[in-house]
Protein backbone atom coordinates (compact mmCIF):
# COMPACT_ATOMS: atom_id res chain seq x y z
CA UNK A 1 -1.36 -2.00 25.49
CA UNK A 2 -2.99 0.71 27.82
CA UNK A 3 -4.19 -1.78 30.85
CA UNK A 4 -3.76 -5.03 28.80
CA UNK A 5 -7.74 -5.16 28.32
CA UNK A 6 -8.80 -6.69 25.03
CA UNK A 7 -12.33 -6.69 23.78
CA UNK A 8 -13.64 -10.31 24.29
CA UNK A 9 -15.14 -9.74 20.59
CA UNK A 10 -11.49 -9.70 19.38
CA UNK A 11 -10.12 -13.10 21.29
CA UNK A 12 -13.28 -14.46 19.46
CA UNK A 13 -12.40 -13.92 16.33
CA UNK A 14 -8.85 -15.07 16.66
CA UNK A 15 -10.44 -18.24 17.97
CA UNK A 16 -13.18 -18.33 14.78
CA UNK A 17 -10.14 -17.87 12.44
CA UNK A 18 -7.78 -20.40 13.94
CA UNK A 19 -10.71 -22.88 14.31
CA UNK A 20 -11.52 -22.43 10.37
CA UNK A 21 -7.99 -22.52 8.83
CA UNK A 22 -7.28 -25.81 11.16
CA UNK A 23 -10.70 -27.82 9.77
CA UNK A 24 -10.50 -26.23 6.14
CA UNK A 25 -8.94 -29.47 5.00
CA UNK A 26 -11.73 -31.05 6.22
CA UNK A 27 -14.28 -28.93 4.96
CA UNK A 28 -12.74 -30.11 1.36
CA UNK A 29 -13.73 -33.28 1.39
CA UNK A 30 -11.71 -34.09 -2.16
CA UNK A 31 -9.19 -31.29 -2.24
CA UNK A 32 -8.19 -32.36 -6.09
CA UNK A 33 -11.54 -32.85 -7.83
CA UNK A 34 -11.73 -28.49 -6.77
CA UNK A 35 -11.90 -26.71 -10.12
CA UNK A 36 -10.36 -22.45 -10.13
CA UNK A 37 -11.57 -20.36 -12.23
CA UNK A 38 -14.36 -22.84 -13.97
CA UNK A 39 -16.55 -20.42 -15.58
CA UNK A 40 -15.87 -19.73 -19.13
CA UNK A 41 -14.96 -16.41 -20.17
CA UNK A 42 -12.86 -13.93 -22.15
CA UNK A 43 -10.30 -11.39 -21.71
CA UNK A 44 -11.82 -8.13 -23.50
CA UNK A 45 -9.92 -5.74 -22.63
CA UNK A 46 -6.04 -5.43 -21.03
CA UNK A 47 -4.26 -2.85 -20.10
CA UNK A 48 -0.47 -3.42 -18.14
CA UNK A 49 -0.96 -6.61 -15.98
CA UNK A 50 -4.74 -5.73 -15.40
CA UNK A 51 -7.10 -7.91 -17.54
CA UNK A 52 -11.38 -7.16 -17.72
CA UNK A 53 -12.73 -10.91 -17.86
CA UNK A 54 -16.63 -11.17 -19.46
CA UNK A 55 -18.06 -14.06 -18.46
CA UNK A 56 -19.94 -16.38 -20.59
CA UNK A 57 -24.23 -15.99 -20.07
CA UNK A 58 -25.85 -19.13 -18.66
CA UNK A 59 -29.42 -17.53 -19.61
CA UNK A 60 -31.26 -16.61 -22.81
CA UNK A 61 -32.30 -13.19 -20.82
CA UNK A 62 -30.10 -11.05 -19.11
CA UNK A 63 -30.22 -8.38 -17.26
CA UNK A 64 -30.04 -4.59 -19.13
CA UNK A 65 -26.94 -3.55 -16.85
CA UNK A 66 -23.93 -4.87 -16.65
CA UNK A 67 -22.66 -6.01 -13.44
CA UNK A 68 -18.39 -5.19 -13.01
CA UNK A 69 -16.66 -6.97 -10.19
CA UNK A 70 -13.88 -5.15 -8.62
CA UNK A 71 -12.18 -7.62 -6.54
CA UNK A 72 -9.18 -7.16 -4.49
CA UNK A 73 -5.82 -5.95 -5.41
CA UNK A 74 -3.38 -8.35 -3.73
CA UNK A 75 -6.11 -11.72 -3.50
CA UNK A 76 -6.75 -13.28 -6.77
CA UNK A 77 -10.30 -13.30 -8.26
CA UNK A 78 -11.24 -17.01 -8.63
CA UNK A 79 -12.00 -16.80 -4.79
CA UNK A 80 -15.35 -15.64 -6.62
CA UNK A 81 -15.06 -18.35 -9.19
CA UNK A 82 -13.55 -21.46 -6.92
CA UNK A 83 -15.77 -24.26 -7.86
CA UNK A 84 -19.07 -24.38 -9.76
CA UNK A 85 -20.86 -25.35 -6.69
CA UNK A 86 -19.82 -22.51 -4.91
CA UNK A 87 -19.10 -20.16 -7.26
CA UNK A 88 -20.26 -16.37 -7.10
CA UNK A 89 -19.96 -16.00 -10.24
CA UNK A 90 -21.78 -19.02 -11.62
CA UNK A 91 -24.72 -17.85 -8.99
CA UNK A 92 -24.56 -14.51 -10.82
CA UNK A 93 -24.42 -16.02 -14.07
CA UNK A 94 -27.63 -17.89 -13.19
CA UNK A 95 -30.03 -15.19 -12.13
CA UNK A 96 -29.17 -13.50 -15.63
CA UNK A 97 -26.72 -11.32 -14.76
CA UNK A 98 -23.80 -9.71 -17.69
CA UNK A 99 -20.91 -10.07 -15.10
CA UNK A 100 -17.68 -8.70 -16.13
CA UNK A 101 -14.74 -8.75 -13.32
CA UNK A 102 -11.69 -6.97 -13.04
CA UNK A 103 -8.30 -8.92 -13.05
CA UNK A 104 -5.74 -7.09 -11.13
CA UNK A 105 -2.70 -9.25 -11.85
CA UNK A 106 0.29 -9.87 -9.94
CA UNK A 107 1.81 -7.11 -8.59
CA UNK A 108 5.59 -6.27 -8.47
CA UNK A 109 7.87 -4.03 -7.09
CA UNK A 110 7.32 -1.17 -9.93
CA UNK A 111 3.44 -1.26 -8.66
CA UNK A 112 4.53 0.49 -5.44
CA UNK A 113 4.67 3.69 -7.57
CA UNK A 114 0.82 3.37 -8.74
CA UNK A 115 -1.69 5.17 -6.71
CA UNK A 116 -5.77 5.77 -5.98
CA UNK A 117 -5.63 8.02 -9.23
CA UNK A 118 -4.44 5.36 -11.46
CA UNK A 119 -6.83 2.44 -9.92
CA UNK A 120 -9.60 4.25 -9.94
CA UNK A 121 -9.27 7.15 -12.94
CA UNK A 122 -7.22 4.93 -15.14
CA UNK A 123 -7.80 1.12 -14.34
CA UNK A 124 -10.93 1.05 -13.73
CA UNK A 125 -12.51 3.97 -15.40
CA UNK A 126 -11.08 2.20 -18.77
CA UNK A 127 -12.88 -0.60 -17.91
CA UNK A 128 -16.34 1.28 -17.59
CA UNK A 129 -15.81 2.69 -20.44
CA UNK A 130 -15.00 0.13 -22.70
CA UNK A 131 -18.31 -1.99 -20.67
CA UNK A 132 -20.80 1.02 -21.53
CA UNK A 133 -19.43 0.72 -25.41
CA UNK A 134 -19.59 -3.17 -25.70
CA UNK A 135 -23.34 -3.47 -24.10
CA UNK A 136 -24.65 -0.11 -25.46
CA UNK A 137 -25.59 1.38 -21.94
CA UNK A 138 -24.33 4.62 -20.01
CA UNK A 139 -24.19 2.99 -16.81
CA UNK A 140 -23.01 -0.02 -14.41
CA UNK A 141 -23.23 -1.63 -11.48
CA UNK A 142 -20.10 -2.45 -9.76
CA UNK A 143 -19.69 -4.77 -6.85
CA UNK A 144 -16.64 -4.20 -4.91
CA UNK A 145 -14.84 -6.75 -2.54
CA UNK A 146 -12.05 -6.11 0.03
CA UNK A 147 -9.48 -3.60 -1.22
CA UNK A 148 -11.32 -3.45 -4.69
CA UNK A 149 -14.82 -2.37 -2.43
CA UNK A 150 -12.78 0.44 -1.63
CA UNK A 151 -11.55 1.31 -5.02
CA UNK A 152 -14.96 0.91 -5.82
CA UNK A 153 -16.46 3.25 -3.02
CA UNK A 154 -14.46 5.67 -4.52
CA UNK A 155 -14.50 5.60 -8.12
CA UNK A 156 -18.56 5.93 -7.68
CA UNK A 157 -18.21 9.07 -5.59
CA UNK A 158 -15.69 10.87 -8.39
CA UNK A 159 -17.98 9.04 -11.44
CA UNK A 160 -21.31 9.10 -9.90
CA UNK A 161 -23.09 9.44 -13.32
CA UNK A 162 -21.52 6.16 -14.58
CA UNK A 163 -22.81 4.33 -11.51
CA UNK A 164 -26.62 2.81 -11.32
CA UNK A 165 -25.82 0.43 -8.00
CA UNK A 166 -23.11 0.34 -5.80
CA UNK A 167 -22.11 -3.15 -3.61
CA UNK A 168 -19.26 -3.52 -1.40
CA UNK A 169 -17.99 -6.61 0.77
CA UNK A 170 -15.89 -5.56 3.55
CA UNK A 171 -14.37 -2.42 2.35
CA UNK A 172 -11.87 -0.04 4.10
CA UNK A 173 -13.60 3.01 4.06
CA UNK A 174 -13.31 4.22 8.04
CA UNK A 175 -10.97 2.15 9.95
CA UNK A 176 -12.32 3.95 13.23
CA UNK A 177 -15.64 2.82 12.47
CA UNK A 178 -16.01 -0.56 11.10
CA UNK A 179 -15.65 -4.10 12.84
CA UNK A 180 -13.44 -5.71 11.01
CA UNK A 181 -10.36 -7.82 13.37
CA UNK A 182 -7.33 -5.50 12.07
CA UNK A 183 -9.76 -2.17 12.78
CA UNK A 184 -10.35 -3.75 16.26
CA UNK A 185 -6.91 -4.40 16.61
CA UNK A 186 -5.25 -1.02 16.11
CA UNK A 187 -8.10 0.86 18.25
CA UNK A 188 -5.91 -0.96 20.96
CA UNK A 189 -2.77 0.41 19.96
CA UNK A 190 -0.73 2.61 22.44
CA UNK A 191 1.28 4.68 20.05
CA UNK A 192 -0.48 6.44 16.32
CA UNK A 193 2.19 7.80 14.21
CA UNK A 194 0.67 11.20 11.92
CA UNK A 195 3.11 11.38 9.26
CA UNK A 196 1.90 14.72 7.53
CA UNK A 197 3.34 17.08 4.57
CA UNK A 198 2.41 20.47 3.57
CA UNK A 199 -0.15 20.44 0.77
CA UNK A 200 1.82 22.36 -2.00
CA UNK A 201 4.80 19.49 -1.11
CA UNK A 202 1.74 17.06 -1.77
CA UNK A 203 0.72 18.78 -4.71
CA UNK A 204 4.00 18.84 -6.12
CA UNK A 205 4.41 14.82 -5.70
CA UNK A 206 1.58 14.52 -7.00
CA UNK A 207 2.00 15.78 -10.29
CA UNK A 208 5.40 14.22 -10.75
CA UNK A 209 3.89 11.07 -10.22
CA UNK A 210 1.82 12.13 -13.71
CA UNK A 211 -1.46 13.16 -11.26
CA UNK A 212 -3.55 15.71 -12.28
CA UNK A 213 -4.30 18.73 -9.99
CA UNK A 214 -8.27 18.20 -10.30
CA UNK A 215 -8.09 15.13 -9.38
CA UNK A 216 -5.88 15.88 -6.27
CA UNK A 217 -8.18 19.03 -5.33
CA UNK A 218 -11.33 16.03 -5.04
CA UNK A 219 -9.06 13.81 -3.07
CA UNK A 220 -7.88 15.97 -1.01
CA UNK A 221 -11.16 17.77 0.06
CA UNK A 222 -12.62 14.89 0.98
CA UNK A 223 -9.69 13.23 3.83
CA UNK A 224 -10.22 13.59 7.03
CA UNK A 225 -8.38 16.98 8.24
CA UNK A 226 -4.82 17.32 9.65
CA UNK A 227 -5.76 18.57 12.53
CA UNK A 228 -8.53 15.84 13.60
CA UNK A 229 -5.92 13.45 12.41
CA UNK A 230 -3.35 15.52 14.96
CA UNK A 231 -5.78 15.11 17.80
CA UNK A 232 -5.93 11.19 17.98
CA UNK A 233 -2.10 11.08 17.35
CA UNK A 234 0.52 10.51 19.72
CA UNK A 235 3.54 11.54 17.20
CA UNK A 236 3.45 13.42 14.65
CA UNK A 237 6.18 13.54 11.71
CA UNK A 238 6.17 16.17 8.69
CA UNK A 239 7.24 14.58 5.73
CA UNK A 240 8.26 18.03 3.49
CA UNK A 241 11.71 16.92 2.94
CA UNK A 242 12.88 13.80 1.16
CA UNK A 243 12.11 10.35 1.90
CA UNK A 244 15.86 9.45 3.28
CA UNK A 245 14.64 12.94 5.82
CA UNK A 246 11.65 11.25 6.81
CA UNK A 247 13.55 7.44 7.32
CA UNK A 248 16.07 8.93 9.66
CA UNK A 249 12.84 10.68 11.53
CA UNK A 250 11.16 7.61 12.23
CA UNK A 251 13.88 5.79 12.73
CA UNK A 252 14.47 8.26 15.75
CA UNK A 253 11.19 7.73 16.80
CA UNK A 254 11.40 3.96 16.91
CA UNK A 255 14.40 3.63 18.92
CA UNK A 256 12.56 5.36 22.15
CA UNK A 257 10.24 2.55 21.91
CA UNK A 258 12.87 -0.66 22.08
């Protein structure tokens, strides 16, 4: 660490976390009598381990648009949904909202393979589409937490027409940018590795990968450019090769740090 200076924002919120996770027993004051997942609803729609839950109303009236929760990928949902007197969803439920959320599943090790183009313009786009059909409307509002805010951020910039209102909890959208503790964290890092490939060798994965080359053209106009990426890099490593290529490279790179 250049200096060994931390941000006194940063110790903080180590402290704030450790603090929490050591009373959270307490917090619970009976741990058993918690209920996951204890608003009704049904699966509507699946598609591989992803599942579109539609939660029962709580109110004669709802509200016109449907509401779809995108939670995160990894997490599991009934964080939203952990006990009826806490529960997002239940609150949702309450104020009249048709809340639908999306399910991610468990992933495994053939997930590695999937990418932005199937979360966003498979996953979830199937699930807007089969929400617009079932409530008889042409557009949503999607909510996005975490991982699934950013899934979210981004599926309403490519599908902007399908979109009425857009929320999102702690998304990563600009890690240089936002406050959250791992974004604080890796500002303070000495070394930022720029592993780059030419963009007809990105293309070309891509497409094997069963990508369209629309899709990639969108995608690709809108990262941040190689060469501003270049600039804040100390190392930078061209992956045009193969994968074992681009191993061995880092591998060489790692070793002049132990």
């Amino acid at each position: 660490m250049s200096g060994n200076k931390f941000d006194p924002k940063i110790i903080g919120e180590f402290l704030n976390f450790s603090r929490n996770f050591t009373e959270a027993p307490m917090k619970v004051s009976v741990p058993h009598e918690v209920k996951l997942g204890s608003t009704q609803f049904d699966v509507v729609y699946k598609e591989d381990k992803m599942r579109l839950l539609h939660f029962k109303p709580l109110t004669s009236k709802q509200v016109r648009t449907p509401l779809l929760i995108s939670y995160a990928v990894v997490n599991r949902y009934h964080i939203f949904d952990i006990d009826p007197k806490k529960s997002w969803v239940k609150n949702l439920l309450e104020q009249g909202f048709d809340v639908y959320l999306i399910d991610w599943g468990t992933p495994t090790k053939i997930d590695q393979f999937l990418g932005f183009d199937e979360y966003v313009n498979g996953y979830m786009d199937n699930c807007v589409d089969f929400i617009c059909k079932e409530a008889d409307v042409d557009k949503v509002s999607i909510q996005g937490y975490c991982t699934g805010g950013t899934l979210a951020t981004v599926y309403s910039a490519l599908h902007s027409d399908r979109v009425k209102n857009l929320i999102v909890t702690a998304p990563v959208i600009d890690g240089w940018k936002d406050t959250t503790v791992v974004s604080n964290i890796t500002k303070y890092f000495d070394v930022v590795v720029f592993v780059g490939a030419n963009k007809n060798i990105r293309l070309k994965r891509y497409l094997h990968r069963g990508g369209n080359k629309k899709i990639f053209t969108i995608l690709d106009n809108r990262q941040i450019k190689p060469s501003k990426k270049i600039k804040i890099s100390n190392h930078v490593i061209y992956n045009n090769k193969s994968l074992k290529v681009l191993k061995k490279n880092v591998k060489l790179l790692m070793n002049k740090y132990e």
